[in-house]
C-alpha atoms as a PDB file:
ATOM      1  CA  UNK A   1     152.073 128.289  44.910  1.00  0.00           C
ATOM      2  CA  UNK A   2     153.116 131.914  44.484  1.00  0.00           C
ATOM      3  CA  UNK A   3     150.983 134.511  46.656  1.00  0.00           C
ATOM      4  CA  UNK A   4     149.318 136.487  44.287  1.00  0.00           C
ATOM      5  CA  UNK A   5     148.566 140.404  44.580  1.00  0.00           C
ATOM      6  CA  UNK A   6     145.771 142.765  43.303  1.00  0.00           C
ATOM      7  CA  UNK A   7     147.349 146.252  42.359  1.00  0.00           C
ATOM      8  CA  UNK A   8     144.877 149.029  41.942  1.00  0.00           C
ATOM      9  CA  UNK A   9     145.950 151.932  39.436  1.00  0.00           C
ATOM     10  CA  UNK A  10     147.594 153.575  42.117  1.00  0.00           C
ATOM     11  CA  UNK A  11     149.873 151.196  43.168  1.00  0.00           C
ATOM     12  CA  UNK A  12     150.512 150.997  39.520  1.00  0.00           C
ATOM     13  CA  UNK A  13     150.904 154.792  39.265  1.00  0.00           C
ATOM     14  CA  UNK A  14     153.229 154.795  42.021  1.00  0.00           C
ATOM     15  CA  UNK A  15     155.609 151.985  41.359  1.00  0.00           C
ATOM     16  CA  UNK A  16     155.963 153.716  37.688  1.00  0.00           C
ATOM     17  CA  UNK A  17     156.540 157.272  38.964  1.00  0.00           C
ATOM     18  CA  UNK A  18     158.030 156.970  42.347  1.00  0.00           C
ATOM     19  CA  UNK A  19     161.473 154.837  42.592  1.00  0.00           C
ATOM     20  CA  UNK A  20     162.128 153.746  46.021  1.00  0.00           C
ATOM     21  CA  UNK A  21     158.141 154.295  47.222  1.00  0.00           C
ATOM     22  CA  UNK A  22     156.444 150.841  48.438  1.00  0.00           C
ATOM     23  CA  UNK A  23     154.848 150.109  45.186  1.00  0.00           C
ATOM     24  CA  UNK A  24     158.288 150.313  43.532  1.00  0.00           C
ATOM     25  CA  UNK A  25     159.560 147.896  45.981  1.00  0.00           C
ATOM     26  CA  UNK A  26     157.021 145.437  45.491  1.00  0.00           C
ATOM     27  CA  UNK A  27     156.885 145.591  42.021  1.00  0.00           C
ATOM     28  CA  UNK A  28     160.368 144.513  42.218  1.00  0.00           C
ATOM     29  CA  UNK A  29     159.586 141.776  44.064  1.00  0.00           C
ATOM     30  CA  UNK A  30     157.179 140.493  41.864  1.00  0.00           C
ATOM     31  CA  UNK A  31     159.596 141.250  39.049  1.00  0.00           C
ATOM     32  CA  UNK A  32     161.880 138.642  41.096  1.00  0.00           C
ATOM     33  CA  UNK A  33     158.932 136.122  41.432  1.00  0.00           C
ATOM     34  CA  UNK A  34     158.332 136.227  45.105  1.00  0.00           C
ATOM     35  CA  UNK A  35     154.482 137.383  44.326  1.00  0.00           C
ATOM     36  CA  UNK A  36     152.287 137.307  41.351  1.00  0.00           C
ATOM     37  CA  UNK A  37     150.321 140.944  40.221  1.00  0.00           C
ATOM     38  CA  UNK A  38     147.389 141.023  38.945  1.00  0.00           C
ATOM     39  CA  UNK A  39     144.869 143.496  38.091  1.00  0.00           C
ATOM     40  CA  UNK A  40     141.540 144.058  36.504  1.00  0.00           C
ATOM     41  CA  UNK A  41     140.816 145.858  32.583  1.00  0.00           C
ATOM     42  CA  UNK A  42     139.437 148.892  34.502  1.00  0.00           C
ATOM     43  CA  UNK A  43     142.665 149.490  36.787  1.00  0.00           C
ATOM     44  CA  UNK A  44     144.730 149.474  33.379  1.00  0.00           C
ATOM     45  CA  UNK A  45     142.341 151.946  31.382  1.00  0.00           C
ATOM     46  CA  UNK A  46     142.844 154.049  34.766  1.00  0.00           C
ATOM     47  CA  UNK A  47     146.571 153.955  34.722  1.00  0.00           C
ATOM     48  CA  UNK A  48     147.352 154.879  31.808  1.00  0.00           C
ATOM     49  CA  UNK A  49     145.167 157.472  31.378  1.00  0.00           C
ATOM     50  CA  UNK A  50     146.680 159.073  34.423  1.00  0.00           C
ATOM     51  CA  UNK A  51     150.089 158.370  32.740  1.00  0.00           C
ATOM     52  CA  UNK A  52     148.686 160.378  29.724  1.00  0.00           C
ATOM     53  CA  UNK A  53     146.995 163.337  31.978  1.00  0.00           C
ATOM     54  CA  UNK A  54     150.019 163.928  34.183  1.00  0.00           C
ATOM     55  CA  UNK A  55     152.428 164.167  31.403  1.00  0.00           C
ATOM     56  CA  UNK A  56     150.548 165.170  28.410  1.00  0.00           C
ATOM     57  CA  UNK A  57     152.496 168.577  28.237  1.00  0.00           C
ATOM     58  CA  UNK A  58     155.786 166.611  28.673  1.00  0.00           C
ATOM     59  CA  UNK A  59     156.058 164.750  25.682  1.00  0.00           C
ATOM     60  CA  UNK A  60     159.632 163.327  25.816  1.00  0.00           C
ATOM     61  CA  UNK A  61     158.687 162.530  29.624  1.00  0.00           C
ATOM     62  CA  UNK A  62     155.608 160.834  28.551  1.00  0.00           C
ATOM     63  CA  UNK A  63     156.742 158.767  25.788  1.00  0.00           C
ATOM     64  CA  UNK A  64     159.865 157.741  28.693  1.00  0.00           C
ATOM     65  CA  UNK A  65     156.626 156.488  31.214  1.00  0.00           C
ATOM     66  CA  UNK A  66     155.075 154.893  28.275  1.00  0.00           C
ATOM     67  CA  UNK A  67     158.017 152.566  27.854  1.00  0.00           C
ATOM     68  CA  UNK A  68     158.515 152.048  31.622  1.00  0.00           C
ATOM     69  CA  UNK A  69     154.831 151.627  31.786  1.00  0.00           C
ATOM     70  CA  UNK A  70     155.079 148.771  29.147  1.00  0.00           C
ATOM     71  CA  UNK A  71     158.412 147.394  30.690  1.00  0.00           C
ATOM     72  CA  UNK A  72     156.740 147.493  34.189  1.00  0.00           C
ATOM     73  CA  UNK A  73     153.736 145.157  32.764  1.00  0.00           C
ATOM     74  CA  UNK A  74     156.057 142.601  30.990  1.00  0.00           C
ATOM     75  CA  UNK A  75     158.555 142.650  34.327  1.00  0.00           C
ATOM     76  CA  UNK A  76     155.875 141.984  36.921  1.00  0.00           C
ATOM     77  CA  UNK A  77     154.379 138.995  34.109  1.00  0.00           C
ATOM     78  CA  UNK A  78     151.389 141.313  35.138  1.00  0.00           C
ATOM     79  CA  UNK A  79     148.129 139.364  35.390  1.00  0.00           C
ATOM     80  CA  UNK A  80     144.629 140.862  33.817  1.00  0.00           C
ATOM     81  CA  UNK A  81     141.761 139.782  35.078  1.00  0.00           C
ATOM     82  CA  UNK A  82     138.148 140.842  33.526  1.00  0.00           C
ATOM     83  CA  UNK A  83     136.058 143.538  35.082  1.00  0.00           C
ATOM     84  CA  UNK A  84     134.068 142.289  38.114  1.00  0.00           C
ATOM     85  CA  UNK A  85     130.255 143.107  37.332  1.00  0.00           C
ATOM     86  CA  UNK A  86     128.578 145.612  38.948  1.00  0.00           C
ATOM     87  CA  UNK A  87     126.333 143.175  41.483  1.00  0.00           C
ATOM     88  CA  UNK A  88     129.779 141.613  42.753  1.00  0.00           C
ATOM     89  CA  UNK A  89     130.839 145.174  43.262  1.00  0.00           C
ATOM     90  CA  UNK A  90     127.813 146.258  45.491  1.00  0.00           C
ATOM     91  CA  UNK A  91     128.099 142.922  46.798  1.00  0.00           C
ATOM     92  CA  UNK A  92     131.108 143.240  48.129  1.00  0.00           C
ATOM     93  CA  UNK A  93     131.135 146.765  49.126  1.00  0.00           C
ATOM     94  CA  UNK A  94     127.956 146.469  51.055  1.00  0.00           C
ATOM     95  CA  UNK A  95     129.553 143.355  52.808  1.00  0.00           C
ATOM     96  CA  UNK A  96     133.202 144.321  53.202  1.00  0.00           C
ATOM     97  CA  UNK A  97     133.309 148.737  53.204  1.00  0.00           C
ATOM     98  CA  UNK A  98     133.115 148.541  57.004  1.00  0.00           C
ATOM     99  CA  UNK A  99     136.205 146.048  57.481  1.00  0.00           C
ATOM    100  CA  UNK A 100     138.087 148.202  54.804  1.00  0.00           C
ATOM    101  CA  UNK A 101     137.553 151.948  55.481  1.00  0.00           C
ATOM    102  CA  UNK A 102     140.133 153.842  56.816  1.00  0.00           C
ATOM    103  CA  UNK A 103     138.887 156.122  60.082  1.00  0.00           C
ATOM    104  CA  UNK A 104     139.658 158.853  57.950  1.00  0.00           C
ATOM    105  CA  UNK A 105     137.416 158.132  55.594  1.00  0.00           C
ATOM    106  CA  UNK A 106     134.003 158.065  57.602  1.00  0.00           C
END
């Protein structure tokens, strides 16, 4: 069984922006089929319209990240998953936020 990973939009943001950073990396490993990618409907809506707000002035650059946005999702066989609801969310939060924060973040 293939180990499957959750991308967040930016992981997705980064793999289709940055060559060479870590998300590009293991986006190419997925692309190779040493993980699975998946991701939920929300992470997508938030990709893509940080795709469209960074480069909105850029037009020839945009319509370039749309295609490797597109080529990026067909590459990785990229998995969407449906929103979690909002109980799960708190549910998890309230249960796993301590585990998961960064020191920075408190």
């Amino acid at each position: 069984m293939t180990p499957v990973l959750f991308a967040d939009s930016n992981v997705m943001i980064e793999a289709l922006l940055i060559p060479h950073s870590a998300a590009y990396v293991v986006a190419e490993m997925v692309a190779r089929g040493v993980f699975d990618l998946a991701t939920c409907q929300i992470c997508i809506e938030d990709t893509e319209d940080a795709i469209v707000n960074k480069l909105k002035d850029k037009p020839a650059e945009l319509d370039d990240a749309i295609s490797s946005w597109e080529k990026l999702k067909a590459d990785t066989r990229l998995i969407i998953l449906p929103d979690p609801d909002a109980a799960f969310v708190k549910e998890i939060w309230d249960k796993y936020l301590g585990v998961m924060r960064h020191r920075a973040d408190k």
